[in-house]
Structure formats: C-alpha cells, structure tokens
PDB file of N, CA and C in Angstrom:
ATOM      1  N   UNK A   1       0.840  -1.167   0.000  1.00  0.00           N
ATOM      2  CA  UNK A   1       0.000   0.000   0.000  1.00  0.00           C
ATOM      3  C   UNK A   1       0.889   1.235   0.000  1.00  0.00           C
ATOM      4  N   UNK A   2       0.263   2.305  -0.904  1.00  0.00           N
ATOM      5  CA  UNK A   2       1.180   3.577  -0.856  1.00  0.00           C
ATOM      6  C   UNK A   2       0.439   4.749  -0.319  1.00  0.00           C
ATOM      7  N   UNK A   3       1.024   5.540   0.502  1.00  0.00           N
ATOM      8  CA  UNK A   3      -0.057   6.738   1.322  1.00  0.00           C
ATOM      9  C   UNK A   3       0.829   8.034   0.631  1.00  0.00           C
ATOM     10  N   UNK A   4       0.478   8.801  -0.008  1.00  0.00           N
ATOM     11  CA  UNK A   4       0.216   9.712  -0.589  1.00  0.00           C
ATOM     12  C   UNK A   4      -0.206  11.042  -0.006  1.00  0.00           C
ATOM     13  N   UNK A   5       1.227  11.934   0.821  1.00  0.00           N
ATOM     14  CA  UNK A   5       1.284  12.887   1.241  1.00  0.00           C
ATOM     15  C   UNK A   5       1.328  14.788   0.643  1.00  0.00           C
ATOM     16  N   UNK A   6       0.744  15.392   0.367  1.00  0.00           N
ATOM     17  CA  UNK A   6       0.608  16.760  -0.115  1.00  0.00           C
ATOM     18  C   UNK A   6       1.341  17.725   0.667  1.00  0.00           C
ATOM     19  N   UNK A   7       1.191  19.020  -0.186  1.00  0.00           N
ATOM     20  CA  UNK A   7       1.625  19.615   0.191  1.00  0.00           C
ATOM     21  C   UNK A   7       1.081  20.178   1.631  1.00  0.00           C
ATOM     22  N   UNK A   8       2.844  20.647   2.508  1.00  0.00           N
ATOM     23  CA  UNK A   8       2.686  20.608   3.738  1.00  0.00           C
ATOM     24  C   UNK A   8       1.753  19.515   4.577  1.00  0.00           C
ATOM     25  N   UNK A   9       1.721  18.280   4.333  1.00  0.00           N
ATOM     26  CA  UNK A   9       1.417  17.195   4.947  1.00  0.00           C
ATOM     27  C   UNK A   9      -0.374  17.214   5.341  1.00  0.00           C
ATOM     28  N   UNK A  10      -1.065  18.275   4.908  1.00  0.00           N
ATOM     29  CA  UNK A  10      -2.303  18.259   4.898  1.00  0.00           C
ATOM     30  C   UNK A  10      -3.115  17.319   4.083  1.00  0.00           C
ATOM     31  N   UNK A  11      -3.166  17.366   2.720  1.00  0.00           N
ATOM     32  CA  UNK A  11      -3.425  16.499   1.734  1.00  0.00           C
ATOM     33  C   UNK A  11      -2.743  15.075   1.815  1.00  0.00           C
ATOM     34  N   UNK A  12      -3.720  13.893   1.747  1.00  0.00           N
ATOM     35  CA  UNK A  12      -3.346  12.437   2.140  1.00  0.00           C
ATOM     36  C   UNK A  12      -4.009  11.940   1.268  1.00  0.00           C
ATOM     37  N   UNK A  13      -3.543  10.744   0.347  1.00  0.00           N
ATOM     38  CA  UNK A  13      -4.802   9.261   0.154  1.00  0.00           C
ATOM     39  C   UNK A  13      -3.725   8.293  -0.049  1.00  0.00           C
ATOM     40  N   UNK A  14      -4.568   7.454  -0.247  1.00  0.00           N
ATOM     41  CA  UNK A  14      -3.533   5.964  -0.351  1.00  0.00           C
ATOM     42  C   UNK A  14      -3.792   5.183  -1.862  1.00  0.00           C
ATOM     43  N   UNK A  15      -3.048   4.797  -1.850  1.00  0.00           N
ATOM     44  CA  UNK A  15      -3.086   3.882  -3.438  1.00  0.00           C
ATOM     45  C   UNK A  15      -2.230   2.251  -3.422  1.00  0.00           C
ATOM     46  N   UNK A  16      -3.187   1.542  -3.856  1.00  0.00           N
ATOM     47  CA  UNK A  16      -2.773   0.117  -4.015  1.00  0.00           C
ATOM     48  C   UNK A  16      -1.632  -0.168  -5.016  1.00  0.00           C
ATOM     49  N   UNK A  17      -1.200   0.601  -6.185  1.00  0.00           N
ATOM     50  CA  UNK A  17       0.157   0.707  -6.870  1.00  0.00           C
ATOM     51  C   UNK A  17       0.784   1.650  -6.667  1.00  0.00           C
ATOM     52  N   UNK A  18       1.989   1.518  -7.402  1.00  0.00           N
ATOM     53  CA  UNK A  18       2.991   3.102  -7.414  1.00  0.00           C
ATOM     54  C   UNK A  18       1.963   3.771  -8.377  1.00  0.00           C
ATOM     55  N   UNK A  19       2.238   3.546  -9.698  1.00  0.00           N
ATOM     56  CA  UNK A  19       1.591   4.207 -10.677  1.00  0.00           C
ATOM     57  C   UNK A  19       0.308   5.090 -10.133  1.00  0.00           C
ATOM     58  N   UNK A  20      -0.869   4.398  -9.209  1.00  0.00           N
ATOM     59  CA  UNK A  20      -1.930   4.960  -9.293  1.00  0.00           C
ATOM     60  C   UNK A  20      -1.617   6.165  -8.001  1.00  0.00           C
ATOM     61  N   UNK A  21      -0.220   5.409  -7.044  1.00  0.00           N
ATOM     62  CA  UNK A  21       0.288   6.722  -6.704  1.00  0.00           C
ATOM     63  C   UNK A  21       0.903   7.970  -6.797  1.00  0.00           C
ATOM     64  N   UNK A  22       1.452   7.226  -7.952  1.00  0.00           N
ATOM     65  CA  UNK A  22       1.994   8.323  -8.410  1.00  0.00           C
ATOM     66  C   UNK A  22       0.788   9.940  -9.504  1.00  0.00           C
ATOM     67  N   UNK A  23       0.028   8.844  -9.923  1.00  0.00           N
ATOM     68  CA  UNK A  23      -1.131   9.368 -10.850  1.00  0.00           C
ATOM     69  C   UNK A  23      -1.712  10.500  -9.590  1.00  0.00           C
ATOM     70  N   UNK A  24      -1.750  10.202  -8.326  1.00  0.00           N
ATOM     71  CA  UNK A  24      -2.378  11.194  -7.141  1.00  0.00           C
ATOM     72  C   UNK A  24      -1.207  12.154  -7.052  1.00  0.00           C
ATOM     73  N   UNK A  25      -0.164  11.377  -6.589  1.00  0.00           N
ATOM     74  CA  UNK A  25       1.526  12.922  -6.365  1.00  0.00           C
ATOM     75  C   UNK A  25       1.529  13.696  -7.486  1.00  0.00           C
ATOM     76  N   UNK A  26       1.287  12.942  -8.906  1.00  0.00           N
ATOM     77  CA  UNK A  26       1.356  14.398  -9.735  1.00  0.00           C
ATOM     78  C   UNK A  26       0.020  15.192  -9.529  1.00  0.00           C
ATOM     79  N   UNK A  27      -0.966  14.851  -9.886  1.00  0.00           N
ATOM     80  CA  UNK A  27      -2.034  15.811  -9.475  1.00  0.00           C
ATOM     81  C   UNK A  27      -1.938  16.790  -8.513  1.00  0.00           C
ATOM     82  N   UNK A  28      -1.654  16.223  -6.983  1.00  0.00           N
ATOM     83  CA  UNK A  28      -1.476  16.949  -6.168  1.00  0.00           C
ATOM     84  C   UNK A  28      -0.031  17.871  -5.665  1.00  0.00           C
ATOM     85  N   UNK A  29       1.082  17.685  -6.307  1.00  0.00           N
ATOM     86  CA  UNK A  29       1.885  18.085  -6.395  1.00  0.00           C
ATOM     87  C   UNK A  29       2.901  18.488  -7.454  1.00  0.00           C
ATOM     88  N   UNK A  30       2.664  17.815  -8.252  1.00  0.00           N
ATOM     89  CA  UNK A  30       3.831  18.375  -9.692  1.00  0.00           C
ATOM     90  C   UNK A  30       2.515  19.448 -10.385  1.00  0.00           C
ATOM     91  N   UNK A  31       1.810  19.277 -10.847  1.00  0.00           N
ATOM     92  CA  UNK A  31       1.112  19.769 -11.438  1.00  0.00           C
ATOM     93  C   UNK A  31       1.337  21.501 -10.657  1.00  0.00           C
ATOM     94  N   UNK A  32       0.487  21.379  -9.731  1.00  0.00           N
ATOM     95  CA  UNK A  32       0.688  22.567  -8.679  1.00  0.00           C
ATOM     96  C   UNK A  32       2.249  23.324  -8.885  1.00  0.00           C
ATOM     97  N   UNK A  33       3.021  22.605  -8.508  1.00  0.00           N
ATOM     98  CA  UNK A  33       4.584  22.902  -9.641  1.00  0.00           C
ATOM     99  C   UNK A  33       4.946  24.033 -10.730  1.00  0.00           C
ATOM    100  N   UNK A  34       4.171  23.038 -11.640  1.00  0.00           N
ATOM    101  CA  UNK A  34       4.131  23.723 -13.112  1.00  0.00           C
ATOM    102  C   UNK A  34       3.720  24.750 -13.228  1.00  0.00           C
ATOM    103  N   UNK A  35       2.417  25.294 -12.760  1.00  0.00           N
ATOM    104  CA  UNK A  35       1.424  26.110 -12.793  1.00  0.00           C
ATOM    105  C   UNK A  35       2.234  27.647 -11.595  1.00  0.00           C
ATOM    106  N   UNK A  36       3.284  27.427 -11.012  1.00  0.00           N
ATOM    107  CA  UNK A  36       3.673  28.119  -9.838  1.00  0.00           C
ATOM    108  C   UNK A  36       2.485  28.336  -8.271  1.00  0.00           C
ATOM    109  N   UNK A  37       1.667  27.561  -8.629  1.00  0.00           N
ATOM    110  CA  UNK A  37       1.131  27.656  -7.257  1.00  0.00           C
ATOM    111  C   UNK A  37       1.727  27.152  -6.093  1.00  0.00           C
ATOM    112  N   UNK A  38       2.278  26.340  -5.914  1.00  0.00           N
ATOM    113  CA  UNK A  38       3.511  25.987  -4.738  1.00  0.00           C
ATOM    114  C   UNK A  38       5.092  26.495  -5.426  1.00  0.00           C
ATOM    115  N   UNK A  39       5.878  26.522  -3.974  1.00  0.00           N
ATOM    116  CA  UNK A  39       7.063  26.659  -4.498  1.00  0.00           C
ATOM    117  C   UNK A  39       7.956  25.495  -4.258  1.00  0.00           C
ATOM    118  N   UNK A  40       8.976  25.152  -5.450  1.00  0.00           N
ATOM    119  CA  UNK A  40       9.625  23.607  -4.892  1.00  0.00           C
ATOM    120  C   UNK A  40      10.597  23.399  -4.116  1.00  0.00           C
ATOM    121  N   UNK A  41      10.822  24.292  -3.046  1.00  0.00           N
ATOM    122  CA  UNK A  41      11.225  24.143  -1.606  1.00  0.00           C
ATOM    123  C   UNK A  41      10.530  23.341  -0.836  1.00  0.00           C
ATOM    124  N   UNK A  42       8.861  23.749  -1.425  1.00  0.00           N
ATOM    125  CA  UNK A  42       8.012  23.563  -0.175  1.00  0.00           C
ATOM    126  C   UNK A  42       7.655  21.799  -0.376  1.00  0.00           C
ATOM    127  N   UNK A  43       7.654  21.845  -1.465  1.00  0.00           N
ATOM    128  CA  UNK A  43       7.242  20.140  -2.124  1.00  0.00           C
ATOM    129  C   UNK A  43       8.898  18.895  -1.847  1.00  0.00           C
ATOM    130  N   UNK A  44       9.693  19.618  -1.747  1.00  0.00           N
ATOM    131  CA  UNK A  44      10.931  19.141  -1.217  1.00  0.00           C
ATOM    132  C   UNK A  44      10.867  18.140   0.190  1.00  0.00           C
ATOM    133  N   UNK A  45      10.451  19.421   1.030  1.00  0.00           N
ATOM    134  CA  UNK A  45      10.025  18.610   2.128  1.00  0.00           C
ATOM    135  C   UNK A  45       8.794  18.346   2.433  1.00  0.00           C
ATOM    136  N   UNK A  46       7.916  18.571   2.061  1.00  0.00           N
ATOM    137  CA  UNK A  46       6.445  18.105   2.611  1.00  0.00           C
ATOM    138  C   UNK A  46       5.201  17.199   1.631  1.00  0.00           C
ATOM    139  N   UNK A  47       5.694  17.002  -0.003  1.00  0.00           N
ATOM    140  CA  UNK A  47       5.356  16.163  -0.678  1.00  0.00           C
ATOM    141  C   UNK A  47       5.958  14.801  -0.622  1.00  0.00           C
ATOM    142  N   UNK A  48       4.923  13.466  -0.616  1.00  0.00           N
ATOM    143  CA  UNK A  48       5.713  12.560  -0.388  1.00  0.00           C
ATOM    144  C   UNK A  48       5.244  11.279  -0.975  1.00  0.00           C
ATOM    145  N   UNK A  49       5.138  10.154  -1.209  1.00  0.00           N
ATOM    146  CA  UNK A  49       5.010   9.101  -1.372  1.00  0.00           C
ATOM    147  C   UNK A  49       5.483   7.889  -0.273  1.00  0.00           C
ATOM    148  N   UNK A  50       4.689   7.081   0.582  1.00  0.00           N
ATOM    149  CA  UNK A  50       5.256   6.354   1.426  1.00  0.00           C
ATOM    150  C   UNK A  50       5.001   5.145   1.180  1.00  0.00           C
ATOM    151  N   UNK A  51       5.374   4.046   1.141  1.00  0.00           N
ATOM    152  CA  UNK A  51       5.457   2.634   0.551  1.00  0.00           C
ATOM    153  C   UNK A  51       5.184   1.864   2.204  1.00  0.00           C
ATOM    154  N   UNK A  52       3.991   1.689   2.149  1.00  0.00           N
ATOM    155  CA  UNK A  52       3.702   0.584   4.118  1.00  0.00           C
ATOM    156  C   UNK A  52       4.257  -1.041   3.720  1.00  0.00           C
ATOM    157  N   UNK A  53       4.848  -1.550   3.636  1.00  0.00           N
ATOM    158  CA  UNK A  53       4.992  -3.123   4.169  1.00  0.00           C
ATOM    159  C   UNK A  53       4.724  -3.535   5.138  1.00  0.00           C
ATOM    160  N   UNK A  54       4.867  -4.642   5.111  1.00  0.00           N
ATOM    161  CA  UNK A  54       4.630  -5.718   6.120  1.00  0.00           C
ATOM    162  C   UNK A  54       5.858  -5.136   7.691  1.00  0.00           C
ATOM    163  N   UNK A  55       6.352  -5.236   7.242  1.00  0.00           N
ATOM    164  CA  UNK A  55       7.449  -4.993   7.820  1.00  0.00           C
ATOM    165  C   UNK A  55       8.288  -4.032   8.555  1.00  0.00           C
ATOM    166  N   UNK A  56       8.028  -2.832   6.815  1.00  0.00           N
ATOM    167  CA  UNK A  56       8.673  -1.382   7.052  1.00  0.00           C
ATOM    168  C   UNK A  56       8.248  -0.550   6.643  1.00  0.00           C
ATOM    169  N   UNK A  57       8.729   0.402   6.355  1.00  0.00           N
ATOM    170  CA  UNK A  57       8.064   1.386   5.394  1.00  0.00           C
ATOM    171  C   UNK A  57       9.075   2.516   5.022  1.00  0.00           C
ATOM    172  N   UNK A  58       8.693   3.072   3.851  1.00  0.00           N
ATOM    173  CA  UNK A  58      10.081   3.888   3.236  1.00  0.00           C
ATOM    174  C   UNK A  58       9.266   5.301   2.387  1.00  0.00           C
ATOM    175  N   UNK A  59       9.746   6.686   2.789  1.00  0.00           N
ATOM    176  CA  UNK A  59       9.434   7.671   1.994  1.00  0.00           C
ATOM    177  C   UNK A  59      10.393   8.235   0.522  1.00  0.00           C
ATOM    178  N   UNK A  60       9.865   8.674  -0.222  1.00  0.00           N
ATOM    179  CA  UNK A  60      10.386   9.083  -1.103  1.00  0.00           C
ATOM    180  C   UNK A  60       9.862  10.497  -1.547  1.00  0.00           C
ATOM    181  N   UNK A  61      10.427  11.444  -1.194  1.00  0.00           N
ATOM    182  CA  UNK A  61       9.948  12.826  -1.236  1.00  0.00           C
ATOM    183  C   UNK A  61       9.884  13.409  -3.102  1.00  0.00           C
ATOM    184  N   UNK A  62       9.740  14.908  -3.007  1.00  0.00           N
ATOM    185  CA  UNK A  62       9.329  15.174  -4.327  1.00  0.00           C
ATOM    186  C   UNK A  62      10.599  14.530  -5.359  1.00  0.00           C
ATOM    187  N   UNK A  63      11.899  15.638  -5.255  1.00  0.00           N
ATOM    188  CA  UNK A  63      12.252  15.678  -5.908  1.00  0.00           C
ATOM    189  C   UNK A  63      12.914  13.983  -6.892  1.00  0.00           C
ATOM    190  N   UNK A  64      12.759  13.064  -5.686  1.00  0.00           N
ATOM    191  CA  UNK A  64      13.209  11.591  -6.037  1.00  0.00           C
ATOM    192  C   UNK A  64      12.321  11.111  -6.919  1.00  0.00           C
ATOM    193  N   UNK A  65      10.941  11.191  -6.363  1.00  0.00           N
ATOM    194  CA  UNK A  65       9.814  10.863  -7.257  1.00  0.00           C
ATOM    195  C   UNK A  65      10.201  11.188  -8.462  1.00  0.00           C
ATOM    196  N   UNK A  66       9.800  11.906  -8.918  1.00  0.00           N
ATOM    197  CA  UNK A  66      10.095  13.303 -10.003  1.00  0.00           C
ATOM    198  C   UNK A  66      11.370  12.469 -10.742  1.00  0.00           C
ATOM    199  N   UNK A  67      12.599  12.067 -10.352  1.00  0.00           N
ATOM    200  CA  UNK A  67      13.168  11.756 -11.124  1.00  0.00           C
ATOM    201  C   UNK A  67      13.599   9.842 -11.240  1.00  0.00           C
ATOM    202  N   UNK A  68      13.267   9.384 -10.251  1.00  0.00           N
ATOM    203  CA  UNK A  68      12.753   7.684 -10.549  1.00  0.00           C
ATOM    204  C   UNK A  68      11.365   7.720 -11.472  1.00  0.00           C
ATOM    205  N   UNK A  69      10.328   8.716 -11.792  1.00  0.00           N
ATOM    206  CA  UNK A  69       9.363   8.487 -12.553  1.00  0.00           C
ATOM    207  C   UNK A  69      10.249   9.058 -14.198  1.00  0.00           C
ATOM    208  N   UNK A  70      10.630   9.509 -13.985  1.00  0.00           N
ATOM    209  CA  UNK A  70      11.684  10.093 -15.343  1.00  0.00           C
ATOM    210  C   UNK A  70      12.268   8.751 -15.788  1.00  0.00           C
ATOM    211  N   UNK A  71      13.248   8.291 -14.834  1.00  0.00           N
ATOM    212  CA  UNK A  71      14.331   7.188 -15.268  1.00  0.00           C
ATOM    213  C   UNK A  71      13.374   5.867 -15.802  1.00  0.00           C
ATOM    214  N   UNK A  72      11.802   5.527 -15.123  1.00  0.00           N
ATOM    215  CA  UNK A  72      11.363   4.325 -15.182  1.00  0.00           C
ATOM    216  C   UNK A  72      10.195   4.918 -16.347  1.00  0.00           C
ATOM    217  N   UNK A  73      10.274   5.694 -17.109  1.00  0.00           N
ATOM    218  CA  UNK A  73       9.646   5.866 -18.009  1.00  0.00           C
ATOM    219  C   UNK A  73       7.765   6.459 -17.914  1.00  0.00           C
ATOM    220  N   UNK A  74       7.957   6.980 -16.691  1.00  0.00           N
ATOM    221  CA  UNK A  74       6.705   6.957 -16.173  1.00  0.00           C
ATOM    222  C   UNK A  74       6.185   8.259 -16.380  1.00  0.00           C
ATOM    223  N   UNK A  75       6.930   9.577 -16.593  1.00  0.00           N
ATOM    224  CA  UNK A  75       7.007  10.989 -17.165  1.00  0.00           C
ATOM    225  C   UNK A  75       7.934  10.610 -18.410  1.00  0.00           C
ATOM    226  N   UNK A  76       6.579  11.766 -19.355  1.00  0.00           N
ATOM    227  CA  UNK A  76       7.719  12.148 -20.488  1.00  0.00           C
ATOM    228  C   UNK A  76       7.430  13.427 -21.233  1.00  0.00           C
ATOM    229  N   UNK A  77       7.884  13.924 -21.054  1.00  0.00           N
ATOM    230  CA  UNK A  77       7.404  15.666 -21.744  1.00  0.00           C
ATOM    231  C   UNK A  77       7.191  16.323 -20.416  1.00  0.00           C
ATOM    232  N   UNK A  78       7.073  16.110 -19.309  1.00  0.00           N
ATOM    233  CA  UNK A  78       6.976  16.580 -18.132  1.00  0.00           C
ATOM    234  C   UNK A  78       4.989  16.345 -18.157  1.00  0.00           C
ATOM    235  N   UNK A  79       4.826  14.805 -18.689  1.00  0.00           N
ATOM    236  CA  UNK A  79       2.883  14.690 -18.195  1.00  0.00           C
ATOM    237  C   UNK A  79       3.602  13.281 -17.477  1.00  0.00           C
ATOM    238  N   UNK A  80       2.836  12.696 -17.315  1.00  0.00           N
ATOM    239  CA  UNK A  80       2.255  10.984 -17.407  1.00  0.00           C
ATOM    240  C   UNK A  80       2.487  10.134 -18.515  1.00  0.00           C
ATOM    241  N   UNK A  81       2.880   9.422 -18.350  1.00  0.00           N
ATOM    242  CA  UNK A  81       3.110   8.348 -20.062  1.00  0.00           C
ATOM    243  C   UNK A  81       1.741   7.568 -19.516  1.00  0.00           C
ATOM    244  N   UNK A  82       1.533   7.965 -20.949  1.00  0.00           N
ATOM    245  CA  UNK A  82       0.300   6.850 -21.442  1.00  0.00           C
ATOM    246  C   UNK A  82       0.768   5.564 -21.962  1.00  0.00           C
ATOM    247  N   UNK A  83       0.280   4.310 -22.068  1.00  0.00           N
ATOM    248  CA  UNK A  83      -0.584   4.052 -20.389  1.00  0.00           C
ATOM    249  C   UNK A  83       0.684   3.840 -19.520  1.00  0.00           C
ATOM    250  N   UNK A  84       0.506   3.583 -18.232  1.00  0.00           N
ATOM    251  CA  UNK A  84       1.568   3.820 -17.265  1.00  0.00           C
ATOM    252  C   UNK A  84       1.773   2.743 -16.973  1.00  0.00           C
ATOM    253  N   UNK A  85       3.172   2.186 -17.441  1.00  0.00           N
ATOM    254  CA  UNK A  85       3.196   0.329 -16.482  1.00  0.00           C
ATOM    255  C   UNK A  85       4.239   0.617 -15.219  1.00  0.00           C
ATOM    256  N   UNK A  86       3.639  -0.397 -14.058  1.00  0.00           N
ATOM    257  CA  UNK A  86       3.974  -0.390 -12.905  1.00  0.00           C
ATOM    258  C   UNK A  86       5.666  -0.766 -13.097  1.00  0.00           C
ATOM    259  N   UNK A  87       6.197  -0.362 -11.955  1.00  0.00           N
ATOM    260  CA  UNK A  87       7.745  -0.880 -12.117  1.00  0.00           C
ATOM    261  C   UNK A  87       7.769  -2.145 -11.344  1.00  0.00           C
ATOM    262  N   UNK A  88       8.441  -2.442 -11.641  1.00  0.00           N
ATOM    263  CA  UNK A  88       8.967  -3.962 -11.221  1.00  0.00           C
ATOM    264  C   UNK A  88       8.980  -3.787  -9.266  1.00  0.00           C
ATOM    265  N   UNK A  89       9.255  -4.893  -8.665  1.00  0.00           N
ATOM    266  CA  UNK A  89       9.527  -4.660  -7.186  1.00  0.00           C
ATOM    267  C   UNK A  89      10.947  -4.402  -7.151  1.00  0.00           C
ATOM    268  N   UNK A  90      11.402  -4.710  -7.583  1.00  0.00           N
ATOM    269  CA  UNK A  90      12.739  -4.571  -7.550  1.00  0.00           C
ATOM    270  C   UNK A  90      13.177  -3.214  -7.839  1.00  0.00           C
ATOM    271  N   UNK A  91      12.304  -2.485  -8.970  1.00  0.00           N
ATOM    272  CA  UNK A  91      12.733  -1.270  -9.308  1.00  0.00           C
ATOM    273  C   UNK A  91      12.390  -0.141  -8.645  1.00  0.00           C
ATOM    274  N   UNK A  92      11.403  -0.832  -7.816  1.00  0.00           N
ATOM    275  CA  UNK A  92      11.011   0.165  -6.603  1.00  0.00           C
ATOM    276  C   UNK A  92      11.348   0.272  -5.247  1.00  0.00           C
ATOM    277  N   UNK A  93      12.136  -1.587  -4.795  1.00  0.00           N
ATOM    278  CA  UNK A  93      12.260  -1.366  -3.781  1.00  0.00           C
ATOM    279  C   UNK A  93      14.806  -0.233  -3.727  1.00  0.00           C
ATOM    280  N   UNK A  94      14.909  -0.262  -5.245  1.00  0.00           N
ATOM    281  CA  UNK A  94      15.864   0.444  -5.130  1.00  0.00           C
ATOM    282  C   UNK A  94      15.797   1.923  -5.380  1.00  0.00           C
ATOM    283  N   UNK A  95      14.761   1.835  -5.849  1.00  0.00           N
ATOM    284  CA  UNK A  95      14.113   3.805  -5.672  1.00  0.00           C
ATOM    285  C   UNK A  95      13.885   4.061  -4.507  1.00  0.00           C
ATOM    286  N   UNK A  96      13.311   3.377  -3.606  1.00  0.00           N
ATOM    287  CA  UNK A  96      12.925   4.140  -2.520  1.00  0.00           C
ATOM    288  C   UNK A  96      14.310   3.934  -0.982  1.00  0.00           C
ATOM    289  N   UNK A  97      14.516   2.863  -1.512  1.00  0.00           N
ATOM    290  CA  UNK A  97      16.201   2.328  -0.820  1.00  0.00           C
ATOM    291  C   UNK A  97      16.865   3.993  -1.154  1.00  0.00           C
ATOM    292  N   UNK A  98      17.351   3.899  -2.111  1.00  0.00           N
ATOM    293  CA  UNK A  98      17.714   5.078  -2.396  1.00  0.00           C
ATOM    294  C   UNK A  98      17.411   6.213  -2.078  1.00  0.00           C
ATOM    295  N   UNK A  99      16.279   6.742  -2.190  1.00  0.00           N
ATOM    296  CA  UNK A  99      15.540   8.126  -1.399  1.00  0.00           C
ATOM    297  C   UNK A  99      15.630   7.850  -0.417  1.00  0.00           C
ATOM    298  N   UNK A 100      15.871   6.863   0.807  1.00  0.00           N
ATOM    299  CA  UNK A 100      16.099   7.175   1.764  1.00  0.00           C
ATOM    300  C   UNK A 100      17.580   7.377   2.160  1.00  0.00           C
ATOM    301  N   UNK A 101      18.475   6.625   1.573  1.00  0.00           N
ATOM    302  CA  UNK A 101      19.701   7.165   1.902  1.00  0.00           C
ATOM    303  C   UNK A 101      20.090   8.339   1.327  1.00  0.00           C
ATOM    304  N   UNK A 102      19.638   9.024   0.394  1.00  0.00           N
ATOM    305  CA  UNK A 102      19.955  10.382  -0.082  1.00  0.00           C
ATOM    306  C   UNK A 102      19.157  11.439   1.068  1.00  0.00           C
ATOM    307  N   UNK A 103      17.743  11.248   1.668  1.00  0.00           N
ATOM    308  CA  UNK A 103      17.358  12.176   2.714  1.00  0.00           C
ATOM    309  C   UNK A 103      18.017  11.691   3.948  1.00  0.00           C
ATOM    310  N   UNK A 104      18.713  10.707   4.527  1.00  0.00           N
ATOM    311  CA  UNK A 104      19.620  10.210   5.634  1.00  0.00           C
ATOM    312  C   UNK A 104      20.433  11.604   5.768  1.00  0.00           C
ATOM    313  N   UNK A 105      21.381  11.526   4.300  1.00  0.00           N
ATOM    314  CA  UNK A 105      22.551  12.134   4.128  1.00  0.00           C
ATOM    315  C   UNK A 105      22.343  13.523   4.149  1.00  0.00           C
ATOM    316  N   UNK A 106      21.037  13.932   3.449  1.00  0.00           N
ATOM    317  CA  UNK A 106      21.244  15.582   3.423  1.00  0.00           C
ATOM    318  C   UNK A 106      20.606  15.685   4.710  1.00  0.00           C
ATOM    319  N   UNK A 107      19.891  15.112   5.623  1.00  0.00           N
ATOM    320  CA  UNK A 107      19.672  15.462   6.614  1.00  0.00           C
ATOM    321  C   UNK A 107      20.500  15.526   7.661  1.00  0.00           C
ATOM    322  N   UNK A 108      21.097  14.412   7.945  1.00  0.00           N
ATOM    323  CA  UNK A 108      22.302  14.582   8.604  1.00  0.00           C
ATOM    324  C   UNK A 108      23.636  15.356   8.344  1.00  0.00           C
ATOM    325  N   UNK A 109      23.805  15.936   7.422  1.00  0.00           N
ATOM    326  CA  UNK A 109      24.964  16.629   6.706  1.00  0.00           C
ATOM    327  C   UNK A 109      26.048  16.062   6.565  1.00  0.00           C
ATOM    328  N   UNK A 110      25.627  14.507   5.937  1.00  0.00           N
ATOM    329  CA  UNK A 110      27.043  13.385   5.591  1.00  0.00           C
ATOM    330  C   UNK A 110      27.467  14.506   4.209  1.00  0.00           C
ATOM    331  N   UNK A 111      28.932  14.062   3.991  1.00  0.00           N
ATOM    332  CA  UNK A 111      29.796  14.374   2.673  1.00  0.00           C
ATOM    333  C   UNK A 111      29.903  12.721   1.896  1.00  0.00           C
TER     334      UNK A 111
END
C-alpha cells in the first residue's frame, strides 16, 4: 500500500500501486509545480510518497519521485506516459532504498 502525502502534509490518500500513486503525487503536487502555485522548496520537504509493508516502510519525497518516474519511463514531456506500467519490485524497492539514503545524508549533513 502507498499513502500519498501533499503539500505541507495536509493532503493524504492511499493507493494500491505506485503508478496509481503516483497518478495522485502528480495531481497533487507536480502539477501545482508547473502552474507556480507551490514553491519547490516547499514540495521538497512536505510532498511525499510512502510505501507501508509488512514490515517497514520507506518515503520518497518530491524531488526523487520526479526523477525515478523520469528514469522508469513513467514521465515524459513533463505529463504521465500513457498508459503507465507499474515498475517492477525490484525497481522500486531500489528507488525508494535510495531516497532514503539520499534524505539520511542531506539530513544529517554526511559528505
């Protein structure tokens, strides 16, 4: 399950894929983007995507989104690719592996 955080953490829903989560983060956040109604400071830290497991759970904030949906073919022209295929588990569980050690690091102020 994916829970689907907005800007400044007010705006929430959840989604049973990435894709259909992601289909909510752009709506509620890239889009808003484009248009300059938010600024992307603010979507930096308070837009989010969260992945619940069994187990654990892992965030992936804007700007990661934004560019794991780039790399996995999921944006193109800066919309949605039609139609949208889900990424693999694997390709997600190293996207979000990843977004978290990149917000670890800038949070903590590793070099």
């Amino acid at each position: 399950m994916y829970h689907i955080v907005g800007l400044n953490e007010i705006e929430t829903a959840t989604a049973d894929s990435f894709t259909e989560a992601l289909k909510i983060f752009y709506e509620g956040c890239m889009e808003p983007l484009d248009h300059g109604r938010i600024k992307p400071q603010n979507a930096e830290t308070s837009c989010y995507i969260e992945v619940i497991g069994e187990t654990a759970s892992a965030r992936m904030y804007y700007p990661y989104i934004f560019e794991f949906a780039i790399k996995a073919g999921l944006i193109k022209n800066d919309k949605l690719a039609q139609p949208l295929i889900e990424p693999s588990t694997t390709e997600l569980i190293a996207a979000f592996s990843r977004a978290a050690v990149l917000q670890m690091i800038g949070t903590l102020g590793c070099h």
